[in-house]
C-alpha atoms as a PDB file:
ATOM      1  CA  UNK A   1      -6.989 -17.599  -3.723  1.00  0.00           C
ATOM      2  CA  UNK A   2     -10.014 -15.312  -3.783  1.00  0.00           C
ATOM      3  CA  UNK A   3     -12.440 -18.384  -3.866  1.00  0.00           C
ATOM      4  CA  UNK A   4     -15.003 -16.399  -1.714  1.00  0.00           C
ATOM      5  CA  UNK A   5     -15.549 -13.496  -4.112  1.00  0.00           C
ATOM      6  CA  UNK A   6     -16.977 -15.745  -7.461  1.00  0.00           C
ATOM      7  CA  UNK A   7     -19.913 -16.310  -5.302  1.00  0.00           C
ATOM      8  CA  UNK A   8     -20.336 -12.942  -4.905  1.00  0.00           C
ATOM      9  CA  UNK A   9     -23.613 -11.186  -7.169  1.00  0.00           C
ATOM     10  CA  UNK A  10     -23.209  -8.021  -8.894  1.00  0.00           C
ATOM     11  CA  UNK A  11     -25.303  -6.030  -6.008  1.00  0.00           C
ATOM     12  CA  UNK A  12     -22.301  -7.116  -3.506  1.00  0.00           C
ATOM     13  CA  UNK A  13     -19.497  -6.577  -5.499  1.00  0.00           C
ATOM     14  CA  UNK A  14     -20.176  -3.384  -6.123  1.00  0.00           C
ATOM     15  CA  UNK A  15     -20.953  -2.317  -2.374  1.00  0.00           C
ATOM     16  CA  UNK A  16     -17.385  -4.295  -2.028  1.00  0.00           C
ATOM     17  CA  UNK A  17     -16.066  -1.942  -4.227  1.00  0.00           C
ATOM     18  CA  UNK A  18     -17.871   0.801  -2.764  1.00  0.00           C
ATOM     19  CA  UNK A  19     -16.268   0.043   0.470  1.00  0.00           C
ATOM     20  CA  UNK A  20     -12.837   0.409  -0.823  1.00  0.00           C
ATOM     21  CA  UNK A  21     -13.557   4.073  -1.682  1.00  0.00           C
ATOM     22  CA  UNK A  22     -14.727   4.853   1.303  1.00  0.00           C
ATOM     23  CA  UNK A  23     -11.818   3.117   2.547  1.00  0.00           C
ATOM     24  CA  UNK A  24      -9.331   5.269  -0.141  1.00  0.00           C
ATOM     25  CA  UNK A  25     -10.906   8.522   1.147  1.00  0.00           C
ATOM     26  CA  UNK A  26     -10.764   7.806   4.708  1.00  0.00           C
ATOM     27  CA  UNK A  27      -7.224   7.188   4.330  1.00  0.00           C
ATOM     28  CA  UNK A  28      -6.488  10.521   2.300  1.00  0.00           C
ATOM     29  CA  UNK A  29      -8.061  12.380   5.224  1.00  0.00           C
ATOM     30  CA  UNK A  30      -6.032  10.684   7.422  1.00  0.00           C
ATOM     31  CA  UNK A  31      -2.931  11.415   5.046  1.00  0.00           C
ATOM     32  CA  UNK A  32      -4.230  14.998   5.288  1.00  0.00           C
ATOM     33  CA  UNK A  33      -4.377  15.445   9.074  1.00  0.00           C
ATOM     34  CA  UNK A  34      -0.618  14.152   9.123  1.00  0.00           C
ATOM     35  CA  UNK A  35       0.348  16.766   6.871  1.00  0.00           C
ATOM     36  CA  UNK A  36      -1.203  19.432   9.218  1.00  0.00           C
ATOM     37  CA  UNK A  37       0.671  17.652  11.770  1.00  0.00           C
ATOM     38  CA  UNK A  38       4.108  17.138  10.338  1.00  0.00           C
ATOM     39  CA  UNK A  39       3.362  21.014   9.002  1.00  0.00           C
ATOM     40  CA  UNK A  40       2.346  22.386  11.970  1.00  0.00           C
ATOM     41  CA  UNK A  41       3.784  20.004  15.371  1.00  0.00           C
ATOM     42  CA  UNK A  42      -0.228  19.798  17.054  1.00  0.00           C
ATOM     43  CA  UNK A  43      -0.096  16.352  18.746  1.00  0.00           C
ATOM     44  CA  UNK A  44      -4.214  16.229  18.256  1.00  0.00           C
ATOM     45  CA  UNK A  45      -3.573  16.367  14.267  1.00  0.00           C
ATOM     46  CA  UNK A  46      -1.438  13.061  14.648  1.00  0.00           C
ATOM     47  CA  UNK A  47      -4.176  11.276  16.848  1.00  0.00           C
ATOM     48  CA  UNK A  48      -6.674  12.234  14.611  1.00  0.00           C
ATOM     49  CA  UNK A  49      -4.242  10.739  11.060  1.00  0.00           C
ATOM     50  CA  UNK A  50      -3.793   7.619  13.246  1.00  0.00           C
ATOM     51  CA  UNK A  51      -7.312   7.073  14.330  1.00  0.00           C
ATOM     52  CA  UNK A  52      -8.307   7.600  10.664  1.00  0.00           C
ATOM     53  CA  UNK A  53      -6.002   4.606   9.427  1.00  0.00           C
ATOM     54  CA  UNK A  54      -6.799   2.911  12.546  1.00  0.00           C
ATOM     55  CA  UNK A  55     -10.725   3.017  11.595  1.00  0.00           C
ATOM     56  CA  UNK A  56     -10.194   2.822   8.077  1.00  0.00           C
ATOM     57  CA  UNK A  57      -6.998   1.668   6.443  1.00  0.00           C
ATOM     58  CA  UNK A  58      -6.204  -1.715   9.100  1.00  0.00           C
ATOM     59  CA  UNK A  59     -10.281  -2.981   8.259  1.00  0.00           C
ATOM     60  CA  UNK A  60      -9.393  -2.170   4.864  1.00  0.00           C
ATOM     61  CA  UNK A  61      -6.796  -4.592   4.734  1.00  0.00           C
ATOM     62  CA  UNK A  62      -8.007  -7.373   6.709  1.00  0.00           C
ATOM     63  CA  UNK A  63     -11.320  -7.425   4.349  1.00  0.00           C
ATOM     64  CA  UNK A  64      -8.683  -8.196   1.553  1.00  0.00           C
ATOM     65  CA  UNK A  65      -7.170 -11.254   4.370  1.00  0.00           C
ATOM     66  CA  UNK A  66     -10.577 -12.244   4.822  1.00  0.00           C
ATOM     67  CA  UNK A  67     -10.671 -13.123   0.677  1.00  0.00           C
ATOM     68  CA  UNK A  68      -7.528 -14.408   0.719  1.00  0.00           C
ATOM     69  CA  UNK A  69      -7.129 -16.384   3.276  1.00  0.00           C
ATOM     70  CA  UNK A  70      -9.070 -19.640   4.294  1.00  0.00           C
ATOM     71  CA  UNK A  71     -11.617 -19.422   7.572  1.00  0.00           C
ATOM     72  CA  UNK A  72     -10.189 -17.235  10.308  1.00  0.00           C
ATOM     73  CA  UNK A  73     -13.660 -15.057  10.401  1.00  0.00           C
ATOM     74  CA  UNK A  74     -14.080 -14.850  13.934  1.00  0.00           C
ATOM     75  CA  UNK A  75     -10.748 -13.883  14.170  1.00  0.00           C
ATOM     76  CA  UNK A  76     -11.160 -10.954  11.588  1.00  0.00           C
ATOM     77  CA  UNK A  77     -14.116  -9.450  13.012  1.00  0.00           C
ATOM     78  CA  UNK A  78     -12.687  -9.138  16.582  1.00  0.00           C
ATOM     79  CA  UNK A  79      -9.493  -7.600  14.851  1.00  0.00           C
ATOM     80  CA  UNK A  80     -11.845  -4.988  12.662  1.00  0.00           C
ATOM     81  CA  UNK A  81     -13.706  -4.238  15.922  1.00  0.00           C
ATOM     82  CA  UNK A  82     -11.009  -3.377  17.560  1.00  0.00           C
ATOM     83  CA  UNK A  83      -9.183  -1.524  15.195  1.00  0.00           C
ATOM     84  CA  UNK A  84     -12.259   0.979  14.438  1.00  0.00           C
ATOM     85  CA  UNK A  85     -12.400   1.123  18.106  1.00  0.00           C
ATOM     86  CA  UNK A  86      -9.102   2.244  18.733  1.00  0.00           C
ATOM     87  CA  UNK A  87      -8.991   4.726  15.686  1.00  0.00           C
ATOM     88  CA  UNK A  88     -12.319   6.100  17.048  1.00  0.00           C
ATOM     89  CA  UNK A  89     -10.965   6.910  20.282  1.00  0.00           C
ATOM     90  CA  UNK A  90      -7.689   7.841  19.070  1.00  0.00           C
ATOM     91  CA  UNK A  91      -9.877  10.328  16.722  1.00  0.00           C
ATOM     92  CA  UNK A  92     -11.675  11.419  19.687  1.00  0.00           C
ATOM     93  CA  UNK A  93      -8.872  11.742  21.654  1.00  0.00           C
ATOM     94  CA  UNK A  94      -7.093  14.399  19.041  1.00  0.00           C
ATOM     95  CA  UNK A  95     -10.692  16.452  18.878  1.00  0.00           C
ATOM     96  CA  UNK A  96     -10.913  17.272  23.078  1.00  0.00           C
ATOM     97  CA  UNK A  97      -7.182  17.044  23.598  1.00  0.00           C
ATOM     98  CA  UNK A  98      -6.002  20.997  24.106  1.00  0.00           C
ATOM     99  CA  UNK A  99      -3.442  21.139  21.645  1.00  0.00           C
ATOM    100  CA  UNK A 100      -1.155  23.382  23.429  1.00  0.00           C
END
């Protein structure tokens, strides 16, 4: 099932590894900017927890497709692209929108 990470050296399993916490703490700030927004009703807070999933949490998982799943590459990149795409603008988005 994971065929593609025995041919992986030390060096790039541990910046795989490294990439999943980066990936866990992106996701507890997004976790965190929900609870603002489920605490305190501003719309921008919820952008902001979705474009923080969106950019962290949906390449996140389709890095663990791309080791699981046979070919399908091109596919995956387009799919990370534009996920981190949307989360950054959805990010953006919650930072200028006036949240009154």
């Amino acid at each position: 099932m994971f065929e593609r990470l025995r041919w992986l050296s030390t060096l790039d399993l541990a910046l795989l590894l490294t990439d999943y916490v980066t990936i866990a703490l992106g996701l507890a700030i997004g976790y965190i900017a929900y609870r603002g927004y489920r605490n305190n009703r501003h719309t921008p807070m919820l952008f902001v927890a979705v474009g923080f999933v969106l950019l962290m949490g949906v390449p996140g998982v389709l890095g663990v497709l791309y080791f699981a799943l046979p070919g399908g590459q091109t596919v995956l990149a387009v799919l990370t692209q534009a996920s981190e795409v949307a989360g950054m603008c959805s990010i953006l988005y919650g930072l200028w929108v006036d949240p009154e």
